[in-house]
Structures are given as C-alpha cells and as structure tokens.
Protein backbone atom coordinates (compact mmCIF):
# COMPACT_ATOMS: atom_id res chain seq x y z
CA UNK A 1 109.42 99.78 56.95
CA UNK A 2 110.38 100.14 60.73
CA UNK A 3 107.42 98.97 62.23
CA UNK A 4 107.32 95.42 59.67
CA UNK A 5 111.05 95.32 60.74
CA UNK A 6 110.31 95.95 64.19
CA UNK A 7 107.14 93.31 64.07
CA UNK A 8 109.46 90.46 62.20
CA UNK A 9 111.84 90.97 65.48
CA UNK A 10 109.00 90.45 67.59
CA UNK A 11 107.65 87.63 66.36
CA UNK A 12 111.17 86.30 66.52
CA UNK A 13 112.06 86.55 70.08
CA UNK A 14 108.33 85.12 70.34
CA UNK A 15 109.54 82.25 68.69
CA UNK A 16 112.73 81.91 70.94
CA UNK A 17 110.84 82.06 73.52
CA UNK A 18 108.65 78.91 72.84
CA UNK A 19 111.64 76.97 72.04
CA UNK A 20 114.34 78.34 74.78
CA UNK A 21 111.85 77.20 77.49
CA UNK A 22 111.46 73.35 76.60
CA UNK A 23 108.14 73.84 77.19
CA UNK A 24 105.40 72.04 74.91
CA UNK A 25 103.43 73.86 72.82
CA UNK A 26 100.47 71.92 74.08
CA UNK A 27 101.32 72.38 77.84
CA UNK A 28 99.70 75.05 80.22
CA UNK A 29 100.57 78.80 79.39
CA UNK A 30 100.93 82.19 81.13
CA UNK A 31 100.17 85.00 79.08
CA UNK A 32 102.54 88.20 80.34
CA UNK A 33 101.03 91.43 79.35
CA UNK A 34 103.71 94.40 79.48
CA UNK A 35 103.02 97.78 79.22
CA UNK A 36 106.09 100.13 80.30
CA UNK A 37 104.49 103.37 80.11
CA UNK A 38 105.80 105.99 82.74
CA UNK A 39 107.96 107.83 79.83
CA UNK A 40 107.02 108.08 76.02
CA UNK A 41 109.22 106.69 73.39
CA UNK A 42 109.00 103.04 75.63
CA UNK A 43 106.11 101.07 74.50
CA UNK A 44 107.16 100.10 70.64
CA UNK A 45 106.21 96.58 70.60
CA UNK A 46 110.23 95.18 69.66
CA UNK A 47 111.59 97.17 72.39
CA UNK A 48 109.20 95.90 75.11
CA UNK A 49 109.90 92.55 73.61
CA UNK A 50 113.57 93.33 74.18
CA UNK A 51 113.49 94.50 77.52
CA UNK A 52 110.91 92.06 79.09
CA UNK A 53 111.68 89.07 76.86
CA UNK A 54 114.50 87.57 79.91
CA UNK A 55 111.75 88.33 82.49
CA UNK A 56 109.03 86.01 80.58
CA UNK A 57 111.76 83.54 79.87
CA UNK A 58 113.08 83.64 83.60
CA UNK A 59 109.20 83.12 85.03
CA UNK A 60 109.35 79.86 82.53
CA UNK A 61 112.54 78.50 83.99
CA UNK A 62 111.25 79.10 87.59
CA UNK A 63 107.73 78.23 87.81
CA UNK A 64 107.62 75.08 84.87
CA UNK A 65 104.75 77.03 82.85
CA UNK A 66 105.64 78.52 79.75
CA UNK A 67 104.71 82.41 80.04
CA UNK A 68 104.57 84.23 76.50
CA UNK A 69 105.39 87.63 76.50
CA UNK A 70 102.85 89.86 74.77
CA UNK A 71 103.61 93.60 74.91
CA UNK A 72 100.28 96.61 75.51
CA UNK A 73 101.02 100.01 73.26
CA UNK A 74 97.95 100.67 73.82
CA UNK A 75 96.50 101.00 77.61
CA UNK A 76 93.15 102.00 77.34
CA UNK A 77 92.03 99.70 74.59
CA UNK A 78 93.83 96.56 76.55
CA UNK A 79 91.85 97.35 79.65
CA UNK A 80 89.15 97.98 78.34
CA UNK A 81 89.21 94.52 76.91
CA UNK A 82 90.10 93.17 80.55
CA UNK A 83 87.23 94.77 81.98
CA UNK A 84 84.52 93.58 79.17
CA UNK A 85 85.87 90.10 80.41
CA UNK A 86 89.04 89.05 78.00
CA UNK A 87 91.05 86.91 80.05
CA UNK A 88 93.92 86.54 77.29
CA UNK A 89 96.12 88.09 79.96
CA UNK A 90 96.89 85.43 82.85
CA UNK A 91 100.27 88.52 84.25
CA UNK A 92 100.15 91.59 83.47
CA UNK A 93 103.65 93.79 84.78
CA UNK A 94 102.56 98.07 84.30
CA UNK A 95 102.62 101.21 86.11
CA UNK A 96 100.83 101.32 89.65
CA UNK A 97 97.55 103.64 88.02
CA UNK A 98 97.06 100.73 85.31
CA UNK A 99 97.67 98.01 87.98
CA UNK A 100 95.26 99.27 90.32
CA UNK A 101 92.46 99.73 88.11
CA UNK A 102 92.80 96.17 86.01
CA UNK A 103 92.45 94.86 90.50
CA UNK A 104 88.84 96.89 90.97
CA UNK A 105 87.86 96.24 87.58
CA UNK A 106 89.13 93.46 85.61
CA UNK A 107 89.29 90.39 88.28
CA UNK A 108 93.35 90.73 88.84
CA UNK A 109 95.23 90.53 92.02
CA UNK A 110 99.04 92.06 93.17
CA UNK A 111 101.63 89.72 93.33
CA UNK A 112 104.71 91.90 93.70
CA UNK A 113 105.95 95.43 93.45
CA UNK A 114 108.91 97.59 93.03
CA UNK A 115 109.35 99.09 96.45
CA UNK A 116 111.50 102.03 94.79
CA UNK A 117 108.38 104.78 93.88
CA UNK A 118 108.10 106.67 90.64
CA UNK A 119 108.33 110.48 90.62
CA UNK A 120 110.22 112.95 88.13
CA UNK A 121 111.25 116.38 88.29
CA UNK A 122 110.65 119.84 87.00
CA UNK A 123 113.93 121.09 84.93
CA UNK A 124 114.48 124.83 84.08
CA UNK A 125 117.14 126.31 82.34
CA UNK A 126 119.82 127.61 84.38
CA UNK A 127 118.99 131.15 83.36
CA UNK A 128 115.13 130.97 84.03
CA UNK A 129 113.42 133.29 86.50
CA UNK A 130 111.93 130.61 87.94
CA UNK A 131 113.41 129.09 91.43
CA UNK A 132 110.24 126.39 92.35
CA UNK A 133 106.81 125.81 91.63
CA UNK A 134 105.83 128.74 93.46
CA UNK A 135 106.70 130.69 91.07
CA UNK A 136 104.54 128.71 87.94
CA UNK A 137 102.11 130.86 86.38
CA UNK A 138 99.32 129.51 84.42
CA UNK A 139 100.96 130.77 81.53
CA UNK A 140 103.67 128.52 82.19
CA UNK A 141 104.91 126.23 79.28
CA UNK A 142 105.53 123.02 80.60
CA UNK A 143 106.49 120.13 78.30
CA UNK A 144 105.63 116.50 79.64
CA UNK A 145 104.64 113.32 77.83
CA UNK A 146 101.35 112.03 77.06
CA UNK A 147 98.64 113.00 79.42
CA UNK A 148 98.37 109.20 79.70
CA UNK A 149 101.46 108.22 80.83
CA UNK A 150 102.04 108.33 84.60
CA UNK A 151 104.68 110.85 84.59
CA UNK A 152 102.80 113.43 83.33
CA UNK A 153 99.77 112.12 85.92
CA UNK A 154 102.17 112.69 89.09
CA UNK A 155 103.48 115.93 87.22
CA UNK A 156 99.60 116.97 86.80
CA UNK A 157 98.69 116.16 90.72
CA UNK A 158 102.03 118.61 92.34
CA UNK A 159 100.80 121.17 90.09
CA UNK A 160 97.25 120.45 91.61
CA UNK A 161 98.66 120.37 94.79
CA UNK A 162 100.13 124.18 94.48
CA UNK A 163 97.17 125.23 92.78
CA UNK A 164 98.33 126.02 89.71
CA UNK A 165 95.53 125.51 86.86
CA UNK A 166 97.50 126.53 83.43
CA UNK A 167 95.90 127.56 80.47
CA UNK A 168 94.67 125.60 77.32
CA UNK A 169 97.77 124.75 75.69
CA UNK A 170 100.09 124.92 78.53
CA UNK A 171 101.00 121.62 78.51
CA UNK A 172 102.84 120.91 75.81
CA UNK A 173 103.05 116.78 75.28
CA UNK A 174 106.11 115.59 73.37
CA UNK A 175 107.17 112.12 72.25
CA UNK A 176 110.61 111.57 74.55
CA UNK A 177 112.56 112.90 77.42
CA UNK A 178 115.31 114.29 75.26
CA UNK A 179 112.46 116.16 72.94
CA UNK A 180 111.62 117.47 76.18
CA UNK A 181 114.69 118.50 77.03
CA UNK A 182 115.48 119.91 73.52
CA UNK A 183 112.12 122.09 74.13
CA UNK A 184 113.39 123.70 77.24
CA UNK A 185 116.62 124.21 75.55
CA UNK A 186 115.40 126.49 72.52
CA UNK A 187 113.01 128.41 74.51
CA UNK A 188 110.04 126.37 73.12
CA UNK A 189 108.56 125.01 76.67
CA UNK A 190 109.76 126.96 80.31
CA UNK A 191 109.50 123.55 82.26
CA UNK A 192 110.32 120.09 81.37
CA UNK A 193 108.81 117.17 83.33
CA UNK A 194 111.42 114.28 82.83
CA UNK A 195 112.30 111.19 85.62
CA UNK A 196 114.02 112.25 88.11
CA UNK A 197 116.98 109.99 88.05
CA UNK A 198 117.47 111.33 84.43
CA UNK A 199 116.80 115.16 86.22
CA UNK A 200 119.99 114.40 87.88
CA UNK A 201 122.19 113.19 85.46
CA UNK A 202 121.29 115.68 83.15
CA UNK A 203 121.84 118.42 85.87
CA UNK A 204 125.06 116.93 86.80
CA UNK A 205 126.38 117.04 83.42
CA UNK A 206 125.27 120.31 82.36
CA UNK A 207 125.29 122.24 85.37
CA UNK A 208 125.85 125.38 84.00
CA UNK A 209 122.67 124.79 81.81
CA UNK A 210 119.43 123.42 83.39
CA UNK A 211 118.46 122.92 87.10
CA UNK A 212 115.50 121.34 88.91
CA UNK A 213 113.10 123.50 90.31
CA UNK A 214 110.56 120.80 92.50
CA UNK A 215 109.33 117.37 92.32
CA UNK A 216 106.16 115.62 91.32
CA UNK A 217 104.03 113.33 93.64
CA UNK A 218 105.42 110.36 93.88
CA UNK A 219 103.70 106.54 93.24
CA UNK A 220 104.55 103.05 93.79
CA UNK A 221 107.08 101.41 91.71
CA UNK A 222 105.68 98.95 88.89
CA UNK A 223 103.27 95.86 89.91
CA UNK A 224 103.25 92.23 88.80
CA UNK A 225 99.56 91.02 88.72
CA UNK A 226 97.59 87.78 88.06
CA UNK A 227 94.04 86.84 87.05
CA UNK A 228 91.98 85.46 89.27
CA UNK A 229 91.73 82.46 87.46
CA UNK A 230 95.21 81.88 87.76
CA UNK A 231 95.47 79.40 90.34
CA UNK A 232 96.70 80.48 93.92
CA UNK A 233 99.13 78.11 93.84
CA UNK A 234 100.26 78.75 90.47
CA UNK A 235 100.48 83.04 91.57
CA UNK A 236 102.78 81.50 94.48
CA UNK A 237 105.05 80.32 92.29
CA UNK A 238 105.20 83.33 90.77
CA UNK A 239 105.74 85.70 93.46
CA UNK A 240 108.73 83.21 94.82
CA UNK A 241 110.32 83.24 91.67
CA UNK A 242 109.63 87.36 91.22
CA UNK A 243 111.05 88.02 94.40
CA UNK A 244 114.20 85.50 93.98
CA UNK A 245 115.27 87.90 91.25
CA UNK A 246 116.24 90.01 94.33
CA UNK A 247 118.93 87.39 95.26
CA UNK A 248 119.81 85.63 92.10
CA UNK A 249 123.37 86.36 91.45
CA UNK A 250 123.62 84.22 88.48
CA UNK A 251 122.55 86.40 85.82
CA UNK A 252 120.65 83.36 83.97
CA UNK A 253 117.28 82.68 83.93
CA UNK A 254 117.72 78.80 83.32
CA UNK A 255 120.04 76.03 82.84
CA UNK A 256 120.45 76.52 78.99
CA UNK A 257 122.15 79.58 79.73
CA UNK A 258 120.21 82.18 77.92
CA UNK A 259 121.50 85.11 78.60
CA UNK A 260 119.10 87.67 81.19
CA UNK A 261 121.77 90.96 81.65
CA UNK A 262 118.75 93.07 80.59
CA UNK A 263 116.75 91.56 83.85
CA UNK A 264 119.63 91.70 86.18
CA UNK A 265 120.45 95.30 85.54
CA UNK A 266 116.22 95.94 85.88
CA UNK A 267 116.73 93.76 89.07
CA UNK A 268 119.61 95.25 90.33
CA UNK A 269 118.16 98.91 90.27
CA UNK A 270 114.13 97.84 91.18
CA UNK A 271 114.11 95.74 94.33
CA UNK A 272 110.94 94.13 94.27
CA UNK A 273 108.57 92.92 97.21
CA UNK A 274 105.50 91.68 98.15
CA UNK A 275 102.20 93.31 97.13
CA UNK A 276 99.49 92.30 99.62
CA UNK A 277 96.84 94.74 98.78
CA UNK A 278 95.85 97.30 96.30
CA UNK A 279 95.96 99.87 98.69
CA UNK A 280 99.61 99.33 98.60
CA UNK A 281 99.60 99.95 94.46
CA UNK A 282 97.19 102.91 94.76
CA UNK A 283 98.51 106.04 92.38
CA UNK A 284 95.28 108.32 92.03
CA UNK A 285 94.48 110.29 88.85
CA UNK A 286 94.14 113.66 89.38
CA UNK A 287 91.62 116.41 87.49
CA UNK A 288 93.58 118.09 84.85
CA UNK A 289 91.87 121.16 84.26
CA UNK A 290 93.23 122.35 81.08
C-alpha cells in the first residue's frame, strides 16, 4: 500500500510540474535523471521526487525548457540502459562514481559539481577497545550500507588503504544510518560507517556513548551532467542557471512563486561550481575482497 501511495504522489508532483512551468506539452523537454545514492533509505521514488522536484522546476524557470524530473532506484540497470544507447536521460544529477562512468561510457558530459567532497566516518561505541583503524581486525564487524552506494565504496577504499581485508561476512549492509547506528548500539556490528556530518552530530549529542575512530577516502561532491546530444548551447544555459543557485537569494524558482525551500537549504549547504573535466568527478572503485 506504501509504494501505490508513494507512486500516486509521484505521479502528482509529475503533473505539477508540467503545469507549474507554463511550458507546452508539445515544446522541447529535458529529461532530469536523479539518483541520490551515497546513504540507503534515499532513493524511494516519492522522496527523490520531493527533494529534487524544486531543482527540475527551477532549471524550467531559468533555461525556458521544460525539464521532467524522473528519479533512478536502481543504478546499475539505468546505466546500463545509458550505455546500450537509451538517451531518455537528456541531465542526469548522482554521485561522482555514477557520474564518471555514464562520461566514459554513455556519451554524457560534466556541467557542474558540488565543490564540498563526500566522505563519512567510522563510529565506535564509547566503550570499544578500539581507538582508529589501526586497530581493525579482519574480524571486525563493520556495518555500512549497500556495497553499491558510495559510502560504503569510500568506506571499502580507507580500509584498503590500511590493509585491512575482513572476513566473509564482516561487512554487515543495513538499510539506514540510524539501523546502523542501532547495530553498533546493541553490540550487533563493532563499527558503523555513517556521513560524517551525521558522525558529528551524533557524537556531539551522545558523547558519553559513541566516538569516531577515522575517516573514509573522500570523493567529489555530486555532478550535474548532460548528453551529448544536448545542445552546447542548451548545457550553457544550464550550467548558468546551476551555478546562479549559488547567489539566488530569493528562495523561488520562478515568477509564479512556487515555493523551492527544499533547493535553497540543498543550495545553501552544497556550493556548486564548474565541472570542466571528468578528471575533476573521478571517485575510483576499489577491490572489495570479502
């Protein structure tokens, strides 16, 4: 019943899209693939249309092309897709590691990036014997998300790094940060691999309770790319109006005044910039050997 409820608000906000940008149905479109996956528990297809709705909606008001907003759960099947030649995506907006391959594989090009990088933490409990990642065994139970998700990809290359190879079953992959945190908790997992922002609010709330022990790698911050066959004109537009969001004060993405809080506070923490090369969006994946 959730996910027909959760499809019905999709299709929805779909709707208020086409009609809140004045755009006809017949005119030119932009086709916005999202996929938000550095954490699990963010790519349900309503909540992706919730967060990234305003950004499709602002893009419209900016550039004069309607751009629909169509969210990815799944990664691999999506580029896939892109790669065997499926152009329905014109943007896509995703993690550096996904951005980077759909430019060598699937004909895209960077338009801008988040110049604040990605990277989490490792979070003991305050009582745990261990002090960094020096002291990981590969016994070690450390709960992460889905091997998938770039979290658990930087989490996978500082344990690389250190040369620490745990053993099968090691990793224990759970569905959200506070499951991970709950594992830690009741002596289920040793380590949990959560963002680091949330690291430190967690520690600074519970002090007496959990600690960080070391970081991940780090990688760029999200990218915004376009086809090829989006025309270079057409991608200026977009990176003008992308990287206006730095400066726009007004917290509306057009004249109608539709709402766009959600963007602003996205904007407000994520400064974005310029993306002139994929070297610039390069995250690599490293060999997980368990």
């Amino acid at each position: 019943m959730s996910n027909f409820s959760g499809l019905i608000r999709s299709t929805t906000l779909a709707f208020g899209l086409i009609a809140a940008t004045g755009v006809s149905a017949q005119a030119h479109k932009l086709t916005l693939g999202v996929f938000p996956g550095v954490e699990s528990g963010q790519s349900e297809s309503f909540e992706i249309m919730d967060r990234f709705l305003p950004l499709a909606h602002y893009l419209s008001s900016k550039i004069g092309t309607q751009v629909l907003l169509l969210p990815v759960r799944v990664p691999g099947a999506a580029m896939k897709s892109m790669v065997q030649g499926d152009t329905s995506y014109k943007l896509f907006f995703g993690p550096p590691v996904f951005a980077s391959e759909a430019i060598k594989k699937a004909g895209f090009v960077p338009v801008v990036v988040e110049e604040e990088r990605i990277r989490g933490a490792f979070v003991v409990k305050q009582d745990s014997k261990v002090q960094s990642l020096k002291d990981f065994s590969p016994a070690t139970r450390i709960a992460m998300p889905s091997p998938d998700l770039l979290l658990s990809i930087l989490a996978d290359d500082a344990l690389a790094q250190h040369n620490i190879v745990l053993q099968p079953g090691a990793r224990m992959h759970m569905a959200a940060a506070e499951g991970i945190v709950l594992a830690v908790d009741n002596g289920i997992a040793d380590v949990a691999v959560i963002r680091d922002h949330f690291a430190h609010k967690l520690v600074s709330a519970q002090p007496t309770r959990f600690r960080i022990v070391g970081q991940t790698v780090d990688a760029p911050g999200f990218a915004l790319i376009a086809h090829k066959q989006v025309a270079e004109d057409m991608r200026a537009k977009v990176r003008r109006a992308a990287l206006a969001l730095n400066k726009d004060s007004s917290g509306r993405g057009s004249a109608d005044g539709l709402e766009n809080e959600p963007l602003r506070r996205r904007a407000r923490r994520r400064v974005l910039g310029p993306a002139t090369d994929d070297g610039h969006l390069g995250a690599r994946r490293p060999q997980v050997k368990a």
